[in-house]
C-alpha atoms as a PDB file:
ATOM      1  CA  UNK A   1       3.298  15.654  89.534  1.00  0.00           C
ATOM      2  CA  UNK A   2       3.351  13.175  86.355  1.00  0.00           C
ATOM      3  CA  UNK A   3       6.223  14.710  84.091  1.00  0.00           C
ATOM      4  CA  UNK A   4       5.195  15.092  80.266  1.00  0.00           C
ATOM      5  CA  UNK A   5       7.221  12.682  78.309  1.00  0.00           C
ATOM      6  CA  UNK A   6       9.401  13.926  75.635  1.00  0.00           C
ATOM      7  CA  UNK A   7      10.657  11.273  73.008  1.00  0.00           C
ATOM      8  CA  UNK A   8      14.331  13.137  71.540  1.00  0.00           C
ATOM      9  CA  UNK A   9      14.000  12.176  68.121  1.00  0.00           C
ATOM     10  CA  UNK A  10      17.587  11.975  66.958  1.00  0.00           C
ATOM     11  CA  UNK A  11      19.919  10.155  64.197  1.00  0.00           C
ATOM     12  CA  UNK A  12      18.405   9.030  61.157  1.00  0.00           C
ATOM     13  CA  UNK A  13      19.565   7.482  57.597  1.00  0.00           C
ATOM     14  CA  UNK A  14      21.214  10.724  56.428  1.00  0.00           C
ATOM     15  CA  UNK A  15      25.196  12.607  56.401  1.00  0.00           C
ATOM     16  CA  UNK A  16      24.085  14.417  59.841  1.00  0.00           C
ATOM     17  CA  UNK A  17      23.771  11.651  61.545  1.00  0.00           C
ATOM     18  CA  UNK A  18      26.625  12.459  64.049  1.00  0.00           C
ATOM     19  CA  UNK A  19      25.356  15.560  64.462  1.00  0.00           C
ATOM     20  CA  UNK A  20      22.101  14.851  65.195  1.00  0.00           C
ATOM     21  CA  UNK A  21      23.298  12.321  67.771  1.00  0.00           C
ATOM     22  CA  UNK A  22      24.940  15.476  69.464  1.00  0.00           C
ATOM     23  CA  UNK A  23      22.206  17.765  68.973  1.00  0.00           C
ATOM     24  CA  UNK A  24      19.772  15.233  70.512  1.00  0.00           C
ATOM     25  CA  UNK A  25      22.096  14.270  73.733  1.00  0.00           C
ATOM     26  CA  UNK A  26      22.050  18.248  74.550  1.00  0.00           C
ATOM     27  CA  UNK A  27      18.184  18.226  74.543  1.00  0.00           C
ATOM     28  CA  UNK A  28      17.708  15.133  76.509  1.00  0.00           C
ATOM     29  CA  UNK A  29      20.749  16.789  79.128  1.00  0.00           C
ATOM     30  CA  UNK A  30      18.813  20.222  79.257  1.00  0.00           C
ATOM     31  CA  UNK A  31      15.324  19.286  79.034  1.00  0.00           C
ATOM     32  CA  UNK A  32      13.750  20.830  82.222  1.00  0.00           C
ATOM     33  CA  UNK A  33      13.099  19.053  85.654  1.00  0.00           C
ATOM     34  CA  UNK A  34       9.124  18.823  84.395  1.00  0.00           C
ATOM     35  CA  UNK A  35       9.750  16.527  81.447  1.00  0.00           C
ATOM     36  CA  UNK A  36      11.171  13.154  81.584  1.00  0.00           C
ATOM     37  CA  UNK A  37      13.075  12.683  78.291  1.00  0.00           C
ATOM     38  CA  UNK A  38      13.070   8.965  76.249  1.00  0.00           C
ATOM     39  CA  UNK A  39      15.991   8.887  74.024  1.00  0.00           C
ATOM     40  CA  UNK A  40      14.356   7.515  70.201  1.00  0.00           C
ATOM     41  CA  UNK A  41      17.015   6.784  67.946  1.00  0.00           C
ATOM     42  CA  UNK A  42      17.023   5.695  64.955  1.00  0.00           C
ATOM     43  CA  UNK A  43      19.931   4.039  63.239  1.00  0.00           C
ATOM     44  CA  UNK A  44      21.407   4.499  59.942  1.00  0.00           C
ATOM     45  CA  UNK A  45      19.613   1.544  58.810  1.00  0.00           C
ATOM     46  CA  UNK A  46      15.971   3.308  59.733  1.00  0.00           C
ATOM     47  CA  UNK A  47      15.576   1.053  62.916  1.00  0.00           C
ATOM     48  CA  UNK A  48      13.572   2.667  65.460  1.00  0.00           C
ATOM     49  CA  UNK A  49      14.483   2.502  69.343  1.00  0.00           C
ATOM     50  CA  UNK A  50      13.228   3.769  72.259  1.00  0.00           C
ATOM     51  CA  UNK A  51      15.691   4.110  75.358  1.00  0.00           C
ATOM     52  CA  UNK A  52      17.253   0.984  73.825  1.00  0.00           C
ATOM     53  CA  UNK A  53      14.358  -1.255  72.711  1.00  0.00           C
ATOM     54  CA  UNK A  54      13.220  -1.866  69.423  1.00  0.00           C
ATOM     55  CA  UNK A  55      10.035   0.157  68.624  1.00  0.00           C
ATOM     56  CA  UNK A  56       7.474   0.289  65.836  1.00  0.00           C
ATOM     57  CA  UNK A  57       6.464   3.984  64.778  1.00  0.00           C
ATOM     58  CA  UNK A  58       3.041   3.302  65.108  1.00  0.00           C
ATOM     59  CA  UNK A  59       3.625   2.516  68.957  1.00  0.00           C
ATOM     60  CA  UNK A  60       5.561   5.887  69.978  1.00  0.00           C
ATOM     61  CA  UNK A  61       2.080   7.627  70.402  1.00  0.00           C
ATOM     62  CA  UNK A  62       2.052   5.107  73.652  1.00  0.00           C
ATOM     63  CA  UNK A  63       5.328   5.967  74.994  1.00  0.00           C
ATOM     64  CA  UNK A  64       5.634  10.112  74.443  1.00  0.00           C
ATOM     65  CA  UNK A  65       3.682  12.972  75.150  1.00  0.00           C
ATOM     66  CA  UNK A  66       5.098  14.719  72.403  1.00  0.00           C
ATOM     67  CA  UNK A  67       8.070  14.600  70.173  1.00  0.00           C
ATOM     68  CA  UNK A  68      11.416  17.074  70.244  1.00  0.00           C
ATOM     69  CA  UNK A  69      12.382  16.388  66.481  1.00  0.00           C
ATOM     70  CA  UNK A  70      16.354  16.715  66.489  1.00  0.00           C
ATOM     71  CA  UNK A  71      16.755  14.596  63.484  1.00  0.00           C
ATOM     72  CA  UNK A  72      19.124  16.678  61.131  1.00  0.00           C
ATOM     73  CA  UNK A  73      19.030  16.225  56.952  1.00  0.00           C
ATOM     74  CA  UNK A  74      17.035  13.704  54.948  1.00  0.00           C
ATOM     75  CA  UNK A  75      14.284  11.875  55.903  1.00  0.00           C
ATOM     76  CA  UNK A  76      14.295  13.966  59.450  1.00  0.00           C
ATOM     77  CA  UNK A  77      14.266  17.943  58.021  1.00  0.00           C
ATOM     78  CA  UNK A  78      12.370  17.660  54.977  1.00  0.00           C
ATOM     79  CA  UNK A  79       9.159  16.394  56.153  1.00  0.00           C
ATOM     80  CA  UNK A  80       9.176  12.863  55.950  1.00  0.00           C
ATOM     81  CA  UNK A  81       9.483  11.875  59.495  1.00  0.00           C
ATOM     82  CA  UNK A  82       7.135  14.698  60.378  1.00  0.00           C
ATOM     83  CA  UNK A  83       4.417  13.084  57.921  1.00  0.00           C
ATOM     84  CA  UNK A  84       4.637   9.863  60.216  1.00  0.00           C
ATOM     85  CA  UNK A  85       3.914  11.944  63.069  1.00  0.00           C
ATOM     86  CA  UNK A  86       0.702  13.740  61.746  1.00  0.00           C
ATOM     87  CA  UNK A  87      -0.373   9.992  60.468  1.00  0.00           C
ATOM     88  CA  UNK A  88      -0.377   8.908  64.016  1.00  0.00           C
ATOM     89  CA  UNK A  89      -1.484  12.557  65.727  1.00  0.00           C
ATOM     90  CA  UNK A  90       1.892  12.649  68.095  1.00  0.00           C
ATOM     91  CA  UNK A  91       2.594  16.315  68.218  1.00  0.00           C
ATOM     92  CA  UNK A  92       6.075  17.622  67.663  1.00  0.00           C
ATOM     93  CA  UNK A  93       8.345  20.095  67.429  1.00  0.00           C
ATOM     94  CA  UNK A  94       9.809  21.891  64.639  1.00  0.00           C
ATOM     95  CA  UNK A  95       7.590  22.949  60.971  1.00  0.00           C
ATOM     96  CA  UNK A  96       5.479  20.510  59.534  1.00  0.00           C
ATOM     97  CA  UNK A  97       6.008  17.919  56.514  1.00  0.00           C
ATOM     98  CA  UNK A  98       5.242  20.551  53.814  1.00  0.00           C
ATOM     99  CA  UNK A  99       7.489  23.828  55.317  1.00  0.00           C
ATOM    100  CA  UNK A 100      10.039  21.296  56.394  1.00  0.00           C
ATOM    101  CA  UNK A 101       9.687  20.177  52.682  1.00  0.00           C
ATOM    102  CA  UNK A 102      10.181  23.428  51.189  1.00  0.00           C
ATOM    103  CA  UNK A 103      12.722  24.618  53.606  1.00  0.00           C
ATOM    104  CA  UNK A 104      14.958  21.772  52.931  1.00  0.00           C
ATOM    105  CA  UNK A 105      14.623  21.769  48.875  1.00  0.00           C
ATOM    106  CA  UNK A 106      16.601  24.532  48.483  1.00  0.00           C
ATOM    107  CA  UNK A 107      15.228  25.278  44.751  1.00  0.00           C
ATOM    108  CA  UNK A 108      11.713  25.533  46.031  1.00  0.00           C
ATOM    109  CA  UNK A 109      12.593  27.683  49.152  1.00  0.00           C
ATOM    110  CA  UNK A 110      14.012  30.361  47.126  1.00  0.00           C
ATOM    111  CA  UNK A 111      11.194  30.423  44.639  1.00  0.00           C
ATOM    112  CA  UNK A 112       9.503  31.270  48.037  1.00  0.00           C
ATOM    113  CA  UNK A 113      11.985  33.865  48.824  1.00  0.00           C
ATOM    114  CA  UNK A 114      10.924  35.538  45.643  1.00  0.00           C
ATOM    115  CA  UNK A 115       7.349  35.762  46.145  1.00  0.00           C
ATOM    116  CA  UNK A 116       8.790  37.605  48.987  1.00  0.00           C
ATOM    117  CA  UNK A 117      10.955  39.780  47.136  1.00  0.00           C
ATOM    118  CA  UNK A 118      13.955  38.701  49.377  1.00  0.00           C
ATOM    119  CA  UNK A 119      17.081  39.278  47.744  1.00  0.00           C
ATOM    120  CA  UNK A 120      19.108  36.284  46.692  1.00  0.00           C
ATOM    121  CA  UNK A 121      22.612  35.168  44.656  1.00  0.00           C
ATOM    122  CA  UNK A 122      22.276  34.535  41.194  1.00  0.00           C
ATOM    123  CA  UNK A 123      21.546  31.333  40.292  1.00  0.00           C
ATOM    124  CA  UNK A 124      20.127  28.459  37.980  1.00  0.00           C
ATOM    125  CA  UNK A 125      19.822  24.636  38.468  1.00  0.00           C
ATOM    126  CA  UNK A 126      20.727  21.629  36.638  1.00  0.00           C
ATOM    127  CA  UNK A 127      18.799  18.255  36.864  1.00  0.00           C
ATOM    128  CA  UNK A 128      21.227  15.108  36.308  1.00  0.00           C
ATOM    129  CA  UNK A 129      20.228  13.516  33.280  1.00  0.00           C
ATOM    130  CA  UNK A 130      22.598  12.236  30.387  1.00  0.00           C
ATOM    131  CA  UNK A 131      22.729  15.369  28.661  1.00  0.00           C
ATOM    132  CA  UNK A 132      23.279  17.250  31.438  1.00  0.00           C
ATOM    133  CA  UNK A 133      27.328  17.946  30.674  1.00  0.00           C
ATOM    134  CA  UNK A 134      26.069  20.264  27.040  1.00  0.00           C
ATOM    135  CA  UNK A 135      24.183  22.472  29.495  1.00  0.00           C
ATOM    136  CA  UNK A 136      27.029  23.656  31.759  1.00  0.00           C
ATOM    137  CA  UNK A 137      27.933  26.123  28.931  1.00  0.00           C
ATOM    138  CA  UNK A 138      25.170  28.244  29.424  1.00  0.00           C
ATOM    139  CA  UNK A 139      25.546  28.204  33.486  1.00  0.00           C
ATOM    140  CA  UNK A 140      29.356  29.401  32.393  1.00  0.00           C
ATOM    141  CA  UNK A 141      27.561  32.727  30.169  1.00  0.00           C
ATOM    142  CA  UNK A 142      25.010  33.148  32.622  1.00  0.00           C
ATOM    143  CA  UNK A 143      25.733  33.294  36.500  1.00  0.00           C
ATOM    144  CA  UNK A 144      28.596  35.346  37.192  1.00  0.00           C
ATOM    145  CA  UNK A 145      32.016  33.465  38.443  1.00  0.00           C
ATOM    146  CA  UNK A 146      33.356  32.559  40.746  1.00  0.00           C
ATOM    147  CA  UNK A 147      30.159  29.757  41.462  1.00  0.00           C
ATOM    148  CA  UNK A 148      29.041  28.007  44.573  1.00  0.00           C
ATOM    149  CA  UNK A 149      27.790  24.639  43.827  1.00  0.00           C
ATOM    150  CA  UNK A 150      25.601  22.643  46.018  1.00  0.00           C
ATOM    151  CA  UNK A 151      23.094  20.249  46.253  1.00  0.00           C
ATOM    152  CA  UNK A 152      19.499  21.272  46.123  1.00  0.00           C
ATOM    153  CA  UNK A 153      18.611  19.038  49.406  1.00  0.00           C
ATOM    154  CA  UNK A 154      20.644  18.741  51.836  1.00  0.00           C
ATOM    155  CA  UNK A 155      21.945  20.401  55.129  1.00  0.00           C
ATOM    156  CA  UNK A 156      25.348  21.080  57.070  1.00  0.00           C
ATOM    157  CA  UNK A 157      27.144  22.376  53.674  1.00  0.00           C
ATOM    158  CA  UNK A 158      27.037  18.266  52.710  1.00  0.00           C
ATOM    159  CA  UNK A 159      28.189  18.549  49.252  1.00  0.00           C
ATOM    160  CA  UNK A 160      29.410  22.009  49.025  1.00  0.00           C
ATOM    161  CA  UNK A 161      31.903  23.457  46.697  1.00  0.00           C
ATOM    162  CA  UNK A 162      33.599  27.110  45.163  1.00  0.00           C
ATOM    163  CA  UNK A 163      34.040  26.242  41.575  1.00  0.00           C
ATOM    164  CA  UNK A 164      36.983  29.313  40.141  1.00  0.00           C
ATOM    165  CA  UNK A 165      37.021  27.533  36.322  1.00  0.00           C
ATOM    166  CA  UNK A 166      35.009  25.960  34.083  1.00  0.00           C
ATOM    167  CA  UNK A 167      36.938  22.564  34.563  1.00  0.00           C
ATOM    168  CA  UNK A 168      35.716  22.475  38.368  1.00  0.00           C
ATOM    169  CA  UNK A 169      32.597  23.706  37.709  1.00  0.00           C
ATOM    170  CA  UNK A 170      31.932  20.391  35.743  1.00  0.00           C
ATOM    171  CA  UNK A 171      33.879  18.796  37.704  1.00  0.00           C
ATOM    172  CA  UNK A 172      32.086  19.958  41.104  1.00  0.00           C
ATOM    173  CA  UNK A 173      28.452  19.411  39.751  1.00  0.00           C
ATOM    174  CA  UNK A 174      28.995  16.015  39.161  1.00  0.00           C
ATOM    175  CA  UNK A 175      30.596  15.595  42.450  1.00  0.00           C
ATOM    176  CA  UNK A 176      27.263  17.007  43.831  1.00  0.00           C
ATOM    177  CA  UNK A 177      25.173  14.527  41.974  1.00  0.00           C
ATOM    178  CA  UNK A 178      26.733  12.373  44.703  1.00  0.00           C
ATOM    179  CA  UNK A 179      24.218  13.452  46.906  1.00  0.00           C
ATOM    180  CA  UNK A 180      21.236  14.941  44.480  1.00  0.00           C
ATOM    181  CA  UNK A 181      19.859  14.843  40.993  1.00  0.00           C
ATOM    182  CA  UNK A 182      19.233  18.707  41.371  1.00  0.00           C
ATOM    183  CA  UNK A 183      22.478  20.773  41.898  1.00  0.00           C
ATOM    184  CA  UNK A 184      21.820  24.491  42.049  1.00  0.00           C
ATOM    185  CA  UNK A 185      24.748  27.419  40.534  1.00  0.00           C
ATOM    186  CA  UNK A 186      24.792  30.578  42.072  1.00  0.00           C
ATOM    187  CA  UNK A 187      26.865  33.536  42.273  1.00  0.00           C
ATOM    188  CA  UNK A 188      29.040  33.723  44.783  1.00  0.00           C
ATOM    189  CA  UNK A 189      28.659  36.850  46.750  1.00  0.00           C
ATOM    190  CA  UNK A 190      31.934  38.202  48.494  1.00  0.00           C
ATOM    191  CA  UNK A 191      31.016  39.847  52.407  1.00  0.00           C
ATOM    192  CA  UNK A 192      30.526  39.068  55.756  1.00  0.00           C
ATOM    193  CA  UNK A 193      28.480  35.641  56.423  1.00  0.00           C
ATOM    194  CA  UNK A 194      25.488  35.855  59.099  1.00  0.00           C
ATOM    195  CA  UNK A 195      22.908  34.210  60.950  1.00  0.00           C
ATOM    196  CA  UNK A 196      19.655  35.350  62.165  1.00  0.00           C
ATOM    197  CA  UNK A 197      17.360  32.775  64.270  1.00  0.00           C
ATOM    198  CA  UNK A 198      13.222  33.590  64.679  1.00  0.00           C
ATOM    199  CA  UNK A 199      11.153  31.740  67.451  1.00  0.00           C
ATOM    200  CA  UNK A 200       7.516  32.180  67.431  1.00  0.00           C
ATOM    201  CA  UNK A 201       5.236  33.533  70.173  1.00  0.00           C
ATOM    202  CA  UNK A 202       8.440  34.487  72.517  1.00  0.00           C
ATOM    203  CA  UNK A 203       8.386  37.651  74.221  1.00  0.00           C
ATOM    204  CA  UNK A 204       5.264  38.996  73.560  1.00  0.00           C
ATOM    205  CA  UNK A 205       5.939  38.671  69.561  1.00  0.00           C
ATOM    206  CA  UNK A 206       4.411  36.394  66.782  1.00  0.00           C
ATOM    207  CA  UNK A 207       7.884  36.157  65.685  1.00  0.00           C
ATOM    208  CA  UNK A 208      10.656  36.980  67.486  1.00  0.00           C
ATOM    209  CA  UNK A 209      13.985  37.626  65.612  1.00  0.00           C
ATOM    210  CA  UNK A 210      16.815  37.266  67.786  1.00  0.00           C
ATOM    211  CA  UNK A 211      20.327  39.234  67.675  1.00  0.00           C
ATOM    212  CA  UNK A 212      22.016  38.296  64.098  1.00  0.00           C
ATOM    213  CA  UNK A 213      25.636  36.052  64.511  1.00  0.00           C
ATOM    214  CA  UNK A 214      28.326  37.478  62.353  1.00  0.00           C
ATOM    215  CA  UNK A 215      30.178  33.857  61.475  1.00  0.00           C
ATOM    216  CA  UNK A 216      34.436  34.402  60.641  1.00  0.00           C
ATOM    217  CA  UNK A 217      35.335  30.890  59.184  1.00  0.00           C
ATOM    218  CA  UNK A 218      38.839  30.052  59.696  1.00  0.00           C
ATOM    219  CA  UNK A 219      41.133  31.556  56.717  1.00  0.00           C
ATOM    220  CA  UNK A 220      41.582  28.092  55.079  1.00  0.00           C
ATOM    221  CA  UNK A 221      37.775  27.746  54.856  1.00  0.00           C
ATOM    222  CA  UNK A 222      36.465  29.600  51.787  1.00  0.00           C
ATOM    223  CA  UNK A 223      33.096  29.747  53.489  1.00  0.00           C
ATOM    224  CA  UNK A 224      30.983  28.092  56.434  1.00  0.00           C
ATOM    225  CA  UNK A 225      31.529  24.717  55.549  1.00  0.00           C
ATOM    226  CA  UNK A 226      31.056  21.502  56.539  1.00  0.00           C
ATOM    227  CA  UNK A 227      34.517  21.680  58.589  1.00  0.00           C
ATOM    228  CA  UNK A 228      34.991  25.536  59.377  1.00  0.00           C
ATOM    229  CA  UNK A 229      31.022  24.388  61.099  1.00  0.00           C
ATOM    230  CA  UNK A 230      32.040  21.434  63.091  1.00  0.00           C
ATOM    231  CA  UNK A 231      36.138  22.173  64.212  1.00  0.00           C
ATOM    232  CA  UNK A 232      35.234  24.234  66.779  1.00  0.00           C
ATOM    233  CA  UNK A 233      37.680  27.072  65.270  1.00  0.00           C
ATOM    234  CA  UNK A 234      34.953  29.215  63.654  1.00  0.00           C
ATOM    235  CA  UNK A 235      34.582  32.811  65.229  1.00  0.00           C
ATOM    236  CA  UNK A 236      30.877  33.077  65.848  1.00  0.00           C
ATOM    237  CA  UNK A 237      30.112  37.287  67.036  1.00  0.00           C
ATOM    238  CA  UNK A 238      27.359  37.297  69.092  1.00  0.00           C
ATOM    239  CA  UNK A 239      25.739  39.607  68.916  1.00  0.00           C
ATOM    240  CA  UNK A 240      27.586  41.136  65.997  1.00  0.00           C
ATOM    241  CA  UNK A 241      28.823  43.977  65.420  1.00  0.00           C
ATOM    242  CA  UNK A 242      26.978  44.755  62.407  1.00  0.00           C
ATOM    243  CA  UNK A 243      25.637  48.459  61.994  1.00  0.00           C
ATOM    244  CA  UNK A 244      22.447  48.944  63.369  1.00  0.00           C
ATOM    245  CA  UNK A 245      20.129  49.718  60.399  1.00  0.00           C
ATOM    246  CA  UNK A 246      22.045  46.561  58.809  1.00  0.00           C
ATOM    247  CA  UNK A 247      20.908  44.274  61.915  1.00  0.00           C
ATOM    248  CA  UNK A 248      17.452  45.167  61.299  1.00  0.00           C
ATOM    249  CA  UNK A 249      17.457  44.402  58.014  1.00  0.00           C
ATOM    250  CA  UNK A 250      18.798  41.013  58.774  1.00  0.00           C
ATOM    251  CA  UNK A 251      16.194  40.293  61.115  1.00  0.00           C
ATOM    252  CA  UNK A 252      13.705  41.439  58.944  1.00  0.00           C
ATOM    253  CA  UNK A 253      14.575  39.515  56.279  1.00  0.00           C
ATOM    254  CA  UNK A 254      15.012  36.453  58.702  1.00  0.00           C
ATOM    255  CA  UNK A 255      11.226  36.742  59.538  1.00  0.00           C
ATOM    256  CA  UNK A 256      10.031  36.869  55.916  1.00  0.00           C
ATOM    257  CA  UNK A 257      11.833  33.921  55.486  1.00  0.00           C
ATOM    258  CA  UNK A 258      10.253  32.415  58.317  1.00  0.00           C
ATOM    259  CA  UNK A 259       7.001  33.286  56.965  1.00  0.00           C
ATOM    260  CA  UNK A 260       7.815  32.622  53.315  1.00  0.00           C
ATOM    261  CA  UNK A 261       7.762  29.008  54.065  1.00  0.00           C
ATOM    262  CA  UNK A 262       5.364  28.755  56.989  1.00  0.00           C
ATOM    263  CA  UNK A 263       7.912  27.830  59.316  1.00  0.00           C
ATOM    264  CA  UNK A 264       6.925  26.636  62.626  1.00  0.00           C
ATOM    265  CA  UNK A 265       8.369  27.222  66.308  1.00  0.00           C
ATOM    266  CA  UNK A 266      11.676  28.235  65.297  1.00  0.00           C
ATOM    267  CA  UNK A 267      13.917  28.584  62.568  1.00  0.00           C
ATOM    268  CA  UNK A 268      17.212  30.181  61.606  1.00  0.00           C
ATOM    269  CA  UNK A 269      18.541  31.950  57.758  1.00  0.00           C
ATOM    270  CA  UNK A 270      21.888  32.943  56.747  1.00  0.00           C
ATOM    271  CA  UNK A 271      23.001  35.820  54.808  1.00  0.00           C
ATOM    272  CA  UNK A 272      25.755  37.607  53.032  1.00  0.00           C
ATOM    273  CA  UNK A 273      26.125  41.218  54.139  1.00  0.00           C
ATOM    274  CA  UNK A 274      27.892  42.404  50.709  1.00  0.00           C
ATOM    275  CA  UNK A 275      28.711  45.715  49.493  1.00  0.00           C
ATOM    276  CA  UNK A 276      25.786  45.580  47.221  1.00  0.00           C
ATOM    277  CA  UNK A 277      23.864  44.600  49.891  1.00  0.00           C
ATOM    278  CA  UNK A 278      22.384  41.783  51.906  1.00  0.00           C
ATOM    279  CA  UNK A 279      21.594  38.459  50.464  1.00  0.00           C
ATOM    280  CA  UNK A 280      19.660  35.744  51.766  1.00  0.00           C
ATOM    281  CA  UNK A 281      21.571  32.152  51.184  1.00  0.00           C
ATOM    282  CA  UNK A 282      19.063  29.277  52.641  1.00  0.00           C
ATOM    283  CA  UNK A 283      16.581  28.842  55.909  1.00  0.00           C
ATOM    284  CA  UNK A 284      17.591  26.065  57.906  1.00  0.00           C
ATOM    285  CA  UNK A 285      14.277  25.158  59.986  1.00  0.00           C
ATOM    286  CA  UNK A 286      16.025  22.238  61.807  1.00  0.00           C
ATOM    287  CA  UNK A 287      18.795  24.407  63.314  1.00  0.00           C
ATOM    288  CA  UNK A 288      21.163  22.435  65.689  1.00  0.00           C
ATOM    289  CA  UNK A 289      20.691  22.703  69.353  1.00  0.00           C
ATOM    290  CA  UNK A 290      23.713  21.807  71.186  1.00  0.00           C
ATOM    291  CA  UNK A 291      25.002  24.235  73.808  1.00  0.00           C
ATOM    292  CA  UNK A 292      27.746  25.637  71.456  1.00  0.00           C
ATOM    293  CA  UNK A 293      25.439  25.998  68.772  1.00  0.00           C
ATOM    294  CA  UNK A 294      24.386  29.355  66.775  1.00  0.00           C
ATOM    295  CA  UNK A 295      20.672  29.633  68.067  1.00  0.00           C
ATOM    296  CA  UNK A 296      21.590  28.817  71.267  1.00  0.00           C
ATOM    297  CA  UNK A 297      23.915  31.513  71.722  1.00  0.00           C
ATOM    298  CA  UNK A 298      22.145  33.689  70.133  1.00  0.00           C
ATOM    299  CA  UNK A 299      18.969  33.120  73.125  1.00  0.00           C
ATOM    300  CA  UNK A 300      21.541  33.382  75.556  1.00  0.00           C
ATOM    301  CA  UNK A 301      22.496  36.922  74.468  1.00  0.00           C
ATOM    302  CA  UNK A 302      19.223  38.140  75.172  1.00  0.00           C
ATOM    303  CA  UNK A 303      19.023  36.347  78.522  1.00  0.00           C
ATOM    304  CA  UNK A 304      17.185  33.083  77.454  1.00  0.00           C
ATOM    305  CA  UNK A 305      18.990  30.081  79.085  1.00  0.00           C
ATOM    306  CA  UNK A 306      18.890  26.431  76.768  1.00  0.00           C
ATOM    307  CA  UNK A 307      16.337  24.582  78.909  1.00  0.00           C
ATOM    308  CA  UNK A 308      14.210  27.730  78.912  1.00  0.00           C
ATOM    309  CA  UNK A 309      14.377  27.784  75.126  1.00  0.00           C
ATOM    310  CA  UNK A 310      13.583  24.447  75.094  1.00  0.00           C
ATOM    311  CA  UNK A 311      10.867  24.466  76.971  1.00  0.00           C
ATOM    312  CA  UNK A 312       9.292  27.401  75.384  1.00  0.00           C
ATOM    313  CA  UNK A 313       9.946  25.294  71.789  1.00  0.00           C
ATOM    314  CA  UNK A 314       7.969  22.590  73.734  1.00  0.00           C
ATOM    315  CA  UNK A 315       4.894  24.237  74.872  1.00  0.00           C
ATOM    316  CA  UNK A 316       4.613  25.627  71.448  1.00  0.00           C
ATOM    317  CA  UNK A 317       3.931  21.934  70.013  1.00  0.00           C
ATOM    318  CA  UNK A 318       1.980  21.277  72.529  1.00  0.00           C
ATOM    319  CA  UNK A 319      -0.482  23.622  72.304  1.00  0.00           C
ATOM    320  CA  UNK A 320      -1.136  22.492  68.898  1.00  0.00           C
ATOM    321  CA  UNK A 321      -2.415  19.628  70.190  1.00  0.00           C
END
């Protein structure tokens, strides 16, 4: 039987570039005994290689069948790569270049939460520009403290702080215009932090929320940041132990936010379950997929091993051929 071939899209120019590495070894290690996986990396520098060679874009369409896209952050998540991919018809996995756009801009995906009526942190944004110091004022009078500051692209909590005073609030949004001209203030919303993955067509469902992850950072983590996600001492609760009428909400509210963007094959949002109720943070539609990772597990609880998951994401891009 000739196996389909699967090119792992992995690495890339961006901050996840290690992590994309991992989550692309764990696909090509788990891909069923029906594919035969080519490893296509490219480098920091934009290089492209497949299985070790030196490849032009425009020649991948003669080497895969179709494309598992586990290229974390810029030019990978927010539609770029996936707008080389339609230019040359090579089907692949994941949303396409304008969901993965708006998922990734984090400014535009919550003015697609809204339309939604999904319930989000208060929040404004500031473009860099050389006035942009006499506007921080007004973010001080007008989005309650304390602030979490952040750039509006970006992924893995890259660029992520908790600004308590007005001095690190300055100080922390030009820190962020390391990695952004857009930095978005908002509230930040004390409660329990949570995940909620959706796959589409899976089990019988257009979209298929699976069992929300409560997420316990470690104490010296203020929130799910870049370290607290990547040290391996984060308590991840799956499933969580979340009331009942509160885990449907979350997976309600995961779907809409699935949908709000046209999302393709599988996403996953995170929350804040708060006293005043739940908030949506961000959708992430370029999740990781190692073994240890939150979607993952979160199959696994319902009795859907990694290669099944993966082949199920699979099929979906292929039928879209």
């Amino acid at each position: 039987m000739t196996k389909v071939r699967v090119g792992v899209l992995r690495g890339g120019p961006s901050s996840e570039y290690d992590v994309s590495l991992k989550t692309g070894a764990a696909v090509l290690k788990n891909l069923p005994r029906h594919y035969r996986g080519i490893d296509i990396l490219v480098d920091k520098e934009g290089n492209w290689h497949a299985n070790g060679l030196p490849v032009h874009p425009h020649n991948i369409s003669r080497k895969v069948d179709v494309i598992f896209n586990a290229m974390h952050g810029y030019y990978g998540e927010d539609g770029k790569v996936q707008r080389v991919f339609e230019q040359f018809s090579i089907p692949y996995t994941g949303s396409d270049s304008f969901s993965s756009a708006l998922g990734m801009n984090k400014l535009l995906s919550k003015k697609s939460f809204a339309r939604s009526k999904l319930k989000m942190p208060a929040h404004v944004a500031i473009r860099f520009s050389n006035e942009w110091k006499g506007k921080v004022s007004g973010v001080f009078r007008s989005v309650p403290r304390p602030w979490v500051v952040k750039p509006a692209v970006g992924g893995s909590s890259v660029g992520v702080y908790i600004a308590r005073t007005f001095d690190q609030l300055v100080r922390f949004i030009e820190k962020g215009f390391e990695y952004d001209s857009s930095i978005i203030i908002e509230e930040y919303v004390q409660g329990r932090e949570a995940t909620c993955g959706v796959i589409d067509n899976f089990r019988r469902e257009i979209n298929y929320a699976l069992p929300p992850i409560e997420i316990i950072p470690p104490q010296k983590n203020p929130f799910f940041d870049y370290e607290a996600k990547y040290s391996g001492k984060t308590r991840e609760i799956c499933p969580s132990n979340f009331p009942a009428e509160v885990k449907r909400e979350i997976m309600r509210m995961a779907i809409d936010a699935h949908k709000a963007i046209g999302a393709r094959h599988y996403s996953r949002s995170d929350f804040i379950v708060s006293p005043r109720g739940i908030y949506i943070l961000e959708i992430n539609t370029l999740p990781g997929l190692t073994e240890e990772s939150l979607l993952p597990k979160a199959c696994s609880a319902v009795g859907c091993s990694f290669p099944q998951i993966l082949d199920h994401i699979i099929s979906l891009a292929l039928e879209q051929v």
